[in-house]
N, C-alpha and C. Protein backbone atom coordinates (compact mmCIF):
# COMPACT_ATOMS: atom_id res chain seq x y z
N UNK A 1 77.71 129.36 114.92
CA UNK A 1 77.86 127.93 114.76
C UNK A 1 78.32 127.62 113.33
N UNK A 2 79.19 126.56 113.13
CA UNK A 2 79.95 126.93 111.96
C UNK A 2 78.34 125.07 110.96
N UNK A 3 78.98 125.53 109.87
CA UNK A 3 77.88 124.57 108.95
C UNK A 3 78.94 123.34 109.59
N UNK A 4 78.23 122.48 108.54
CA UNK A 4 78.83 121.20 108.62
C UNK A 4 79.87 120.60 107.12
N UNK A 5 79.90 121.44 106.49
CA UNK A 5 80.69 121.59 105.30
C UNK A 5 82.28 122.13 106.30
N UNK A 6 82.29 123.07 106.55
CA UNK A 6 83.36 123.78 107.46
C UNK A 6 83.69 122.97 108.84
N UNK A 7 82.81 122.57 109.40
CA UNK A 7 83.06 121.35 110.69
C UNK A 7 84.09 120.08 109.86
N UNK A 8 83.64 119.57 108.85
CA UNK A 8 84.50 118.52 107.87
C UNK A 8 85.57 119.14 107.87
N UNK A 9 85.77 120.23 106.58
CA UNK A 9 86.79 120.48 106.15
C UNK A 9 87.84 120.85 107.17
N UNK A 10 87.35 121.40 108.21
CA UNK A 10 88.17 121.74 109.69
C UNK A 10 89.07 120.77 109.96
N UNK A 11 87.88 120.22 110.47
CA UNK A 11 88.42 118.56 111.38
C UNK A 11 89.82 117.74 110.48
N UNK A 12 89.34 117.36 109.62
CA UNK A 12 90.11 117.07 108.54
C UNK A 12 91.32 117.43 108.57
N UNK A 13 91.17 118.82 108.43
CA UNK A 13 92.06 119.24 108.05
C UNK A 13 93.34 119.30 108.91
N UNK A 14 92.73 119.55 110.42
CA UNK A 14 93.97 119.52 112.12
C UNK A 14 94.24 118.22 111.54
N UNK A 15 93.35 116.87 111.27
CA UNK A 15 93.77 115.87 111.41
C UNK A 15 94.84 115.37 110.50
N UNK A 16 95.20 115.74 109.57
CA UNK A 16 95.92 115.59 108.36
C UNK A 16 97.21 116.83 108.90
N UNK A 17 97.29 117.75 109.27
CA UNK A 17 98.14 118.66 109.84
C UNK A 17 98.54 117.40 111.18
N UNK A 18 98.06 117.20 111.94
CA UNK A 18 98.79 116.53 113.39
C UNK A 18 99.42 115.30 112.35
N UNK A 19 98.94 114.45 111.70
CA UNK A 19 99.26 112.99 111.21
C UNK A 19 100.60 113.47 110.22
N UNK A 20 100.88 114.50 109.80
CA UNK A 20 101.67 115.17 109.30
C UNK A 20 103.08 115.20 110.35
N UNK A 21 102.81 115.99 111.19
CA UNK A 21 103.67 116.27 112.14
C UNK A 21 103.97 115.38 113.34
N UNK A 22 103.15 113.53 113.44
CA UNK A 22 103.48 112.71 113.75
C UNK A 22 104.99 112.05 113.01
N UNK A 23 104.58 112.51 111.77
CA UNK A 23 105.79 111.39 110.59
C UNK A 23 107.05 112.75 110.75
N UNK A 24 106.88 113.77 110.50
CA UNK A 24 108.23 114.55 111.42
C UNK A 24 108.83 114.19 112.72
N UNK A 25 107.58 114.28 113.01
CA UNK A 25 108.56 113.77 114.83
C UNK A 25 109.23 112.66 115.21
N UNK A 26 108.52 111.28 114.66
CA UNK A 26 109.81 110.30 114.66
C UNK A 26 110.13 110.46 113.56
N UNK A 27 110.63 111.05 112.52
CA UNK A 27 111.93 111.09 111.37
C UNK A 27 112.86 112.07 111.87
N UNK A 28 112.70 112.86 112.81
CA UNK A 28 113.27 114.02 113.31
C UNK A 28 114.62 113.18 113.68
N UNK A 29 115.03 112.02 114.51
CA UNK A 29 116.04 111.65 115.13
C UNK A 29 116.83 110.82 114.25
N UNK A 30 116.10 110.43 113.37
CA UNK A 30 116.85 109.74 112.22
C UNK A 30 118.08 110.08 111.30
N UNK A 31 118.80 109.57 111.35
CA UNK A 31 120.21 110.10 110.37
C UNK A 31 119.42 109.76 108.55
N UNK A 32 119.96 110.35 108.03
CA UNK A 32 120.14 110.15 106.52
C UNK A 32 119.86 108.70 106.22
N UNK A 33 121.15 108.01 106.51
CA UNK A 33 121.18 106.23 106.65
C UNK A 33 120.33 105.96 107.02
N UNK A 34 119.98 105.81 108.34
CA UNK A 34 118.25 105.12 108.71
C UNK A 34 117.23 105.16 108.58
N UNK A 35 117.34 106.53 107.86
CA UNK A 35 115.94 106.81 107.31
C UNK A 35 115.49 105.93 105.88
N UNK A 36 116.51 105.96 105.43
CA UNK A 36 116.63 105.17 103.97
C UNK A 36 117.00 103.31 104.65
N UNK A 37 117.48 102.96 105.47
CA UNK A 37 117.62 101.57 105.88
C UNK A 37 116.23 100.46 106.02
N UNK A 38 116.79 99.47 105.69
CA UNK A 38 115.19 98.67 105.92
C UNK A 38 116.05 97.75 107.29
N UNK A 39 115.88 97.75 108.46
CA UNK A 39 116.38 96.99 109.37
C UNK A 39 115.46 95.44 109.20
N UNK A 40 115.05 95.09 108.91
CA UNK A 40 114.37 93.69 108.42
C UNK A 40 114.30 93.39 107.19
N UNK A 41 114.67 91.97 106.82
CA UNK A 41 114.11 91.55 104.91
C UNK A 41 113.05 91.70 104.67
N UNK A 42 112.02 92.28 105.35
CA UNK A 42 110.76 92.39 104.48
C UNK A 42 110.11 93.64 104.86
N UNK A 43 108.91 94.85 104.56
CA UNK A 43 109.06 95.96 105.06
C UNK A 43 110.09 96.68 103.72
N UNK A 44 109.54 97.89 104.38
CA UNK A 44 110.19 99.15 103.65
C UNK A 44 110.80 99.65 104.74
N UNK A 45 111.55 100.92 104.07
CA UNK A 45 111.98 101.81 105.14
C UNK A 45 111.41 102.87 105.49
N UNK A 46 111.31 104.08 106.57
CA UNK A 46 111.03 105.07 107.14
C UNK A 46 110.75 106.16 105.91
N UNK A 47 112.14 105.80 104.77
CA UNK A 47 111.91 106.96 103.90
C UNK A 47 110.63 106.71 102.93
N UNK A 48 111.13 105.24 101.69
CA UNK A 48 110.39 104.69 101.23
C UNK A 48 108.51 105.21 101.61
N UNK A 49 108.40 104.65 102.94
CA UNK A 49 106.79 105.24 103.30
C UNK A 49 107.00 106.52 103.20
N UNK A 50 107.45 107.73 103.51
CA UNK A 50 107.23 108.54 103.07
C UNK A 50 107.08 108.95 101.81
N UNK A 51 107.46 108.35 100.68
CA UNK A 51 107.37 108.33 99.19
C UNK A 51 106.35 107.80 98.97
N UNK A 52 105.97 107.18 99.44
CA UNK A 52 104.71 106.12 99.58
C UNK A 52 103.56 106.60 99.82
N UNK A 53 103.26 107.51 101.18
CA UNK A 53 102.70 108.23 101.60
C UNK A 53 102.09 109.64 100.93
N UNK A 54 103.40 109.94 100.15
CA UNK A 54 103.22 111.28 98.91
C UNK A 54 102.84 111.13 98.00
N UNK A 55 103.07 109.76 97.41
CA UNK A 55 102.42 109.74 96.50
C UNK A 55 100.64 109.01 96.32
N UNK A 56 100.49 109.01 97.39
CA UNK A 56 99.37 108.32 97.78
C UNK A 56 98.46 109.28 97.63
N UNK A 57 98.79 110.68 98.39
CA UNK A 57 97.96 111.63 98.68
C UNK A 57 98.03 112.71 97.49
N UNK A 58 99.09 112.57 96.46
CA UNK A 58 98.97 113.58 95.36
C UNK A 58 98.46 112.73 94.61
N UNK A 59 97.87 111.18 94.64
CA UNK A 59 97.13 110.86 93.55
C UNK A 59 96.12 110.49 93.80
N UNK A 60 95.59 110.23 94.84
CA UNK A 60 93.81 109.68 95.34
C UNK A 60 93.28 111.04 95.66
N UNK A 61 93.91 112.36 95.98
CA UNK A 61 93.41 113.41 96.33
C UNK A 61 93.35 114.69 95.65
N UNK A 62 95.25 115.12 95.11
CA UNK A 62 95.71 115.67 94.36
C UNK A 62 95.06 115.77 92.76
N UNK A 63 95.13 114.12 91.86
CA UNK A 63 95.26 114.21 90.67
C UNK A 63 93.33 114.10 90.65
N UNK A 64 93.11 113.32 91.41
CA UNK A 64 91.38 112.68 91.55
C UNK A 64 90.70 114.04 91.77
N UNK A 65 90.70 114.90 92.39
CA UNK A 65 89.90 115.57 92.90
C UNK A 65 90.43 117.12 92.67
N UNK A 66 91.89 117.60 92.92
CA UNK A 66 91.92 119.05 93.09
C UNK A 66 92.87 119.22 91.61
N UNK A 67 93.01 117.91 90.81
CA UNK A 67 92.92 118.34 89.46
C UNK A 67 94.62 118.71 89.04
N UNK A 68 95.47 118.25 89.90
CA UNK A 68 96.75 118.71 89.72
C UNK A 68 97.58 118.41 88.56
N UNK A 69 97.15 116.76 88.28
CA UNK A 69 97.82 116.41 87.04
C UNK A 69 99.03 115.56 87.50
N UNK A 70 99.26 115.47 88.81
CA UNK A 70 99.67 114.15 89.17
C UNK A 70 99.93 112.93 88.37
N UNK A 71 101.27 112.27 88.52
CA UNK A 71 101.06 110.73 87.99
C UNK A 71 102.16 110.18 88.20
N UNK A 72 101.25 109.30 89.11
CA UNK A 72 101.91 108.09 89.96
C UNK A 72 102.40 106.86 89.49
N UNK A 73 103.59 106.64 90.14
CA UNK A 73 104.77 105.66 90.28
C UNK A 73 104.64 104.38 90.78
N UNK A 74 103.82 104.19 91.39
CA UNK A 74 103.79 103.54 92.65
C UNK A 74 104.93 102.62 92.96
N UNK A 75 105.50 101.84 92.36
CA UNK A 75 106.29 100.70 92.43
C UNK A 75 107.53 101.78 92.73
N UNK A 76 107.69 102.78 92.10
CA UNK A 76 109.20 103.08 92.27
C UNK A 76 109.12 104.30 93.86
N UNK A 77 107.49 104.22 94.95
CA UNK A 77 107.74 105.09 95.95
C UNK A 77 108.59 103.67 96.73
N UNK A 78 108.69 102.40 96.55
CA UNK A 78 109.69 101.33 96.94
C UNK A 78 110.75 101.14 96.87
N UNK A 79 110.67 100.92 95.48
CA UNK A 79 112.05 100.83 94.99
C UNK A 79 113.26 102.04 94.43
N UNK A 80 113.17 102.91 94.45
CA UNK A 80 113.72 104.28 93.98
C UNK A 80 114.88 103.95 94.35
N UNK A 81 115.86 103.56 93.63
CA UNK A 81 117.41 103.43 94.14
C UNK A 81 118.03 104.98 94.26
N UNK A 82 117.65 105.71 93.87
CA UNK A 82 118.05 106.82 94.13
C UNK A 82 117.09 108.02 95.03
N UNK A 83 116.98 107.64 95.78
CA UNK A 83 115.80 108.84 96.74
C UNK A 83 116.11 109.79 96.69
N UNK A 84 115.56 110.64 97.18
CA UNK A 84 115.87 112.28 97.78
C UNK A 84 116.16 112.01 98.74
N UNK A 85 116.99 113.26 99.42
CA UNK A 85 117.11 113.27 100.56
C UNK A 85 116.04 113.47 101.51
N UNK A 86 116.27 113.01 102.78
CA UNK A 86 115.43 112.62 103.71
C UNK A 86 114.74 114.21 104.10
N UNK A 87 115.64 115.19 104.06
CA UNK A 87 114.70 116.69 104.12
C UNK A 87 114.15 117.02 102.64
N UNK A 88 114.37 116.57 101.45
CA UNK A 88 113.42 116.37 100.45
C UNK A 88 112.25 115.83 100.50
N UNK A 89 112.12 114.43 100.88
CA UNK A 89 110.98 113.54 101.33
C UNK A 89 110.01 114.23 101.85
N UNK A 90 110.75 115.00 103.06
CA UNK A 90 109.80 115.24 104.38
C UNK A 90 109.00 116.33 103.78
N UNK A 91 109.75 117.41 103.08
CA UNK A 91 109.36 118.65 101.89
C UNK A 91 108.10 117.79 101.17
N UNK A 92 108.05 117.28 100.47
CA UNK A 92 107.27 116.72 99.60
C UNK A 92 106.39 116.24 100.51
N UNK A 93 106.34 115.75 101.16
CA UNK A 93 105.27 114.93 102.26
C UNK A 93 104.62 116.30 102.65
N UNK A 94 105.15 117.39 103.10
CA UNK A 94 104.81 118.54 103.37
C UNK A 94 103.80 119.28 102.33
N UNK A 95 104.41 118.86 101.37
CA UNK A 95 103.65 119.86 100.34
C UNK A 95 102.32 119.04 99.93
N UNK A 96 102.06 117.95 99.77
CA UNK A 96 101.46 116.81 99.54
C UNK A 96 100.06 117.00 101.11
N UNK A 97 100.93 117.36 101.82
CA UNK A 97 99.67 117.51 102.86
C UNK A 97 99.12 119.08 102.55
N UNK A 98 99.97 119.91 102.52
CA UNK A 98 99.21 121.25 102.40
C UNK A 98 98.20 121.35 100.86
N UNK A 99 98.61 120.59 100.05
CA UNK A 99 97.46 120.41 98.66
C UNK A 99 96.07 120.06 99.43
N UNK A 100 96.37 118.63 100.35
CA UNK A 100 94.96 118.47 100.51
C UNK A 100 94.37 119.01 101.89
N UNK A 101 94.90 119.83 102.55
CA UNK A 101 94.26 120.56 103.65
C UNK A 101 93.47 122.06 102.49
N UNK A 102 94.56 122.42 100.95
CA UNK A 102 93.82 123.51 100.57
C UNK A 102 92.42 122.72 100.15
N UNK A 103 92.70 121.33 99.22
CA UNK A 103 91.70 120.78 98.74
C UNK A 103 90.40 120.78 99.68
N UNK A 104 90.48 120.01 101.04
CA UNK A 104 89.94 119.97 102.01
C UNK A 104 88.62 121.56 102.13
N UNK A 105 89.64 123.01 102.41
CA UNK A 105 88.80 123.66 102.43
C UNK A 105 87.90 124.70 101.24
N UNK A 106 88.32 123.36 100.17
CA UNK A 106 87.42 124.10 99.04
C UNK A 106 86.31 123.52 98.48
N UNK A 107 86.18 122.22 99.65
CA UNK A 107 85.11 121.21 99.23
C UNK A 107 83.76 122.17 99.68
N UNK A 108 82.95 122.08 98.76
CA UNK A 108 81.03 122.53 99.30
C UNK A 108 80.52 121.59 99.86
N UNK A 109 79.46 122.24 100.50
CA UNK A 109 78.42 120.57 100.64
C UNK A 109 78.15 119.72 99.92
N UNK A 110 77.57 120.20 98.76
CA UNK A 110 77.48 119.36 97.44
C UNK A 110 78.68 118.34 97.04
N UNK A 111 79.86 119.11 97.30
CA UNK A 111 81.33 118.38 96.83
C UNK A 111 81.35 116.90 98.13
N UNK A 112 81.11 116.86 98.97
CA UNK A 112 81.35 115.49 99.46
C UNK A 112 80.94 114.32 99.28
N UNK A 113 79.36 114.21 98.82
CA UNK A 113 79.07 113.14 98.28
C UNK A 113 79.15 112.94 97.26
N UNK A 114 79.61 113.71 96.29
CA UNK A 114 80.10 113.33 94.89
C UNK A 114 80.94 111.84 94.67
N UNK A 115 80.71 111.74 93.25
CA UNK A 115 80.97 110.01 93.47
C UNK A 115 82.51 110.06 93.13
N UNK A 116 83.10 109.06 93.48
CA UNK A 116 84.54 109.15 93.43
C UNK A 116 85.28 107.55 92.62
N UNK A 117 85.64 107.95 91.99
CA UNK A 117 86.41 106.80 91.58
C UNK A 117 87.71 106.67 90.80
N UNK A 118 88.58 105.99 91.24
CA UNK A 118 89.62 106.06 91.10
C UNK A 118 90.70 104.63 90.75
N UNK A 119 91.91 104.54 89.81
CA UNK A 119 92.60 103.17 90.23
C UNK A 119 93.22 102.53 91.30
N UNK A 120 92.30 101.65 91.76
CA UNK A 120 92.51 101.15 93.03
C UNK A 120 92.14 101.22 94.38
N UNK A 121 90.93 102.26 94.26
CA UNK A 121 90.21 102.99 95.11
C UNK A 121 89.56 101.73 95.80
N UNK A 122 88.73 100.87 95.20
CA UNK A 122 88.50 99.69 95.86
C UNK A 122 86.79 99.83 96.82
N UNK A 123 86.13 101.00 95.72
CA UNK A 123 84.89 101.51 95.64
C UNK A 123 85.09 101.96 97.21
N UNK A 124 85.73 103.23 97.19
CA UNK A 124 85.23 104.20 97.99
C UNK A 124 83.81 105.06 97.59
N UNK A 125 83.43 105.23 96.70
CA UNK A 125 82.17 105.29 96.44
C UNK A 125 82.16 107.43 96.22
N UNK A 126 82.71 107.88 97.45
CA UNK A 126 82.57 109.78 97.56
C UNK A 126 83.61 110.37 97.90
N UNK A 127 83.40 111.73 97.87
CA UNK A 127 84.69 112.29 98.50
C UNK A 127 85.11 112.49 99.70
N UNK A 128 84.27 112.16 100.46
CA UNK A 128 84.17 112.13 101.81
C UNK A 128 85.20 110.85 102.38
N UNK A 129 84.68 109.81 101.99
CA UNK A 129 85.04 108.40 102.01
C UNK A 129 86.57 108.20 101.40
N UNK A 130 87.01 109.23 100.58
CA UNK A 130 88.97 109.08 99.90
C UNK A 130 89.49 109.77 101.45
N UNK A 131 89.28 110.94 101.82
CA UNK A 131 89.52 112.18 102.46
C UNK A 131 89.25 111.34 103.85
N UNK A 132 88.93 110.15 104.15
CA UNK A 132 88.56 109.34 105.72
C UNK A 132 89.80 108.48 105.49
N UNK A 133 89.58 107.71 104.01
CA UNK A 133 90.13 106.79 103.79
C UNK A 133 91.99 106.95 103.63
N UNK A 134 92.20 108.40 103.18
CA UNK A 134 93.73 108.54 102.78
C UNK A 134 94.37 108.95 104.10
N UNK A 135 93.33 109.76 105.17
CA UNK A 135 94.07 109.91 106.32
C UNK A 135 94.19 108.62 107.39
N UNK A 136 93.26 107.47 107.17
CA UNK A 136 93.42 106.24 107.74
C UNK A 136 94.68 105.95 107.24
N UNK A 137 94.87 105.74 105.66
CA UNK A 137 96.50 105.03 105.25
C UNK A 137 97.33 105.42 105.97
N UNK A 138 97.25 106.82 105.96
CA UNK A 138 98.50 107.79 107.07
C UNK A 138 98.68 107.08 108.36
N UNK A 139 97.84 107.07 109.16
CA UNK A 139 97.94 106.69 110.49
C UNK A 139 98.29 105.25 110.54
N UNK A 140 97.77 104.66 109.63
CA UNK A 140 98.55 103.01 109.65
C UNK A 140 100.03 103.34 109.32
N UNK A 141 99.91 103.57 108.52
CA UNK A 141 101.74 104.03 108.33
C UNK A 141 103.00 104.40 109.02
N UNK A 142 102.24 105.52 110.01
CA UNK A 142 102.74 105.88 110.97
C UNK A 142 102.60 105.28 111.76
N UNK A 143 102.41 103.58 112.03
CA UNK A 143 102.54 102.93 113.07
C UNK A 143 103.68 101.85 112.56
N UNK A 144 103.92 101.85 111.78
CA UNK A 144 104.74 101.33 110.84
C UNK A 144 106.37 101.74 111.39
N UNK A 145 106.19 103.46 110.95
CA UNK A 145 107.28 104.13 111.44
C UNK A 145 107.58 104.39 112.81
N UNK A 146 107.00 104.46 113.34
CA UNK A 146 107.30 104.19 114.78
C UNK A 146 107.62 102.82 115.15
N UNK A 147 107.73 102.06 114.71
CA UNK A 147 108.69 100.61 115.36
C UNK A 147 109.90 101.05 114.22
N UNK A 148 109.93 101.57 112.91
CA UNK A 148 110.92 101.50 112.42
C UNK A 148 112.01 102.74 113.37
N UNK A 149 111.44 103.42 113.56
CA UNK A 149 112.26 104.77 114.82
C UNK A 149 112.87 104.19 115.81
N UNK A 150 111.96 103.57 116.50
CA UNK A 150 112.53 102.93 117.97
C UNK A 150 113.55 101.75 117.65
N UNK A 151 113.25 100.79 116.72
CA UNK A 151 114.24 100.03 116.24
C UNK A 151 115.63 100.73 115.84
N UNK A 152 116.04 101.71 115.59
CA UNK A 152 117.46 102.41 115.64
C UNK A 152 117.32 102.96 116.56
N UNK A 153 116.42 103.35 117.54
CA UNK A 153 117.08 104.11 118.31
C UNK A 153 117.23 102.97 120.06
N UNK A 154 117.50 101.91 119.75
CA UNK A 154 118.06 100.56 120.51
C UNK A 154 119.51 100.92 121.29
C-alpha cells in the first residue's frame, strides 16, 4: 500500500501529465496563425495562454518551491509581439510541466503543509493548496482553449 505522501505526489502528478496533453490535443490542429490569432476583441489567444500557463507554473511552483530562479513577466505572457513558435510554446509548456511533476515527486510529508507564500498567491496558505490550485488554473484554461479550437475549426 503506497503512503499518502506518494498517493499525492502520484495523483498529481497523471493529473498535470493528462491536463498537459489536453492543451496538445486541441493545439494539435491549429496552424501557426491561429494559434497566435485572438478571433474576438477581448480574450487572448490559444498561444498567449500557453505563455500564460508557463509562466504560471515556473513561477508559483518552479521559482516558489523547487527553487529554479524563475522570473516572471506576466504582462508580456499577453502581450509578446514577438512569440515563439507555436512548437516552442508547446516545448516550454512541456518542460514547465515536467519541473513540477519532478517537483511533485520530491515533496515529503512534512513538505505539503509547509506554508507557502507567494506574489499574488491570494493566501493559499501550503504546498499542497499551490499544487491543487495551479492545476485548477490549467483546467480553466483549457476550457478557454477549447472554444478557441472549435472556433477555427467552423
Amino acid at each position: 500500500m503506497e503512503d499518502l505522501t506518494t498517493t499525492i505526489s502520484a495523483g498529481f502528478a497523471k493529473h498535470y501529465d493528462e491536463l498537459r496533453g489536453k492543451v496538445r490535443q486541441w493545439a494539435e490542429p491549429l496552424s501557426e496563425e491561429q494559434f497566435w490569432a485572438k478571433p474576438y476583441g477581448y480574450g487572448n489567444s490559444y498561444g498567449h495562454l500557453v505563455l500564460h500557463l508557463t509562466g504560471n507554473l515556473n513561477y508559483y511552483i518552479g521559482a516558489q518551491i523547487a527553487g529554479t530562479g524563475y522570473v516572471r513577466d506576466r504582462d508580456r505572457e499577453f502581450t509578446d509581439a514577438k512569440p515563439p513558435t507555436k512548437a516552442e510554446a508547446l516545448q516550454k509548456l512541456d518542460d514547465a510541466v515536467a519541473m513540477v511533476v519532478r517537483t511533485l515527486h520530491a515533496q515529503t510529508a512534512d513538505d505539503w503543509g509547509k506554508p507557502y507564500s507567494a506574489t499574488g498567491d491570494a493566501g493559499v496558505g501550503n504546498r499542497f493548496n499551490i499544487f491543487l490550485r495551479c492545476a485548477s488554473h490549467l483546467f480553466h484554461h483549457i476550457g478557454q482553449m477549447i472554444y478557441l479550437h472549435r472556433e477555427f475549426q467552423k
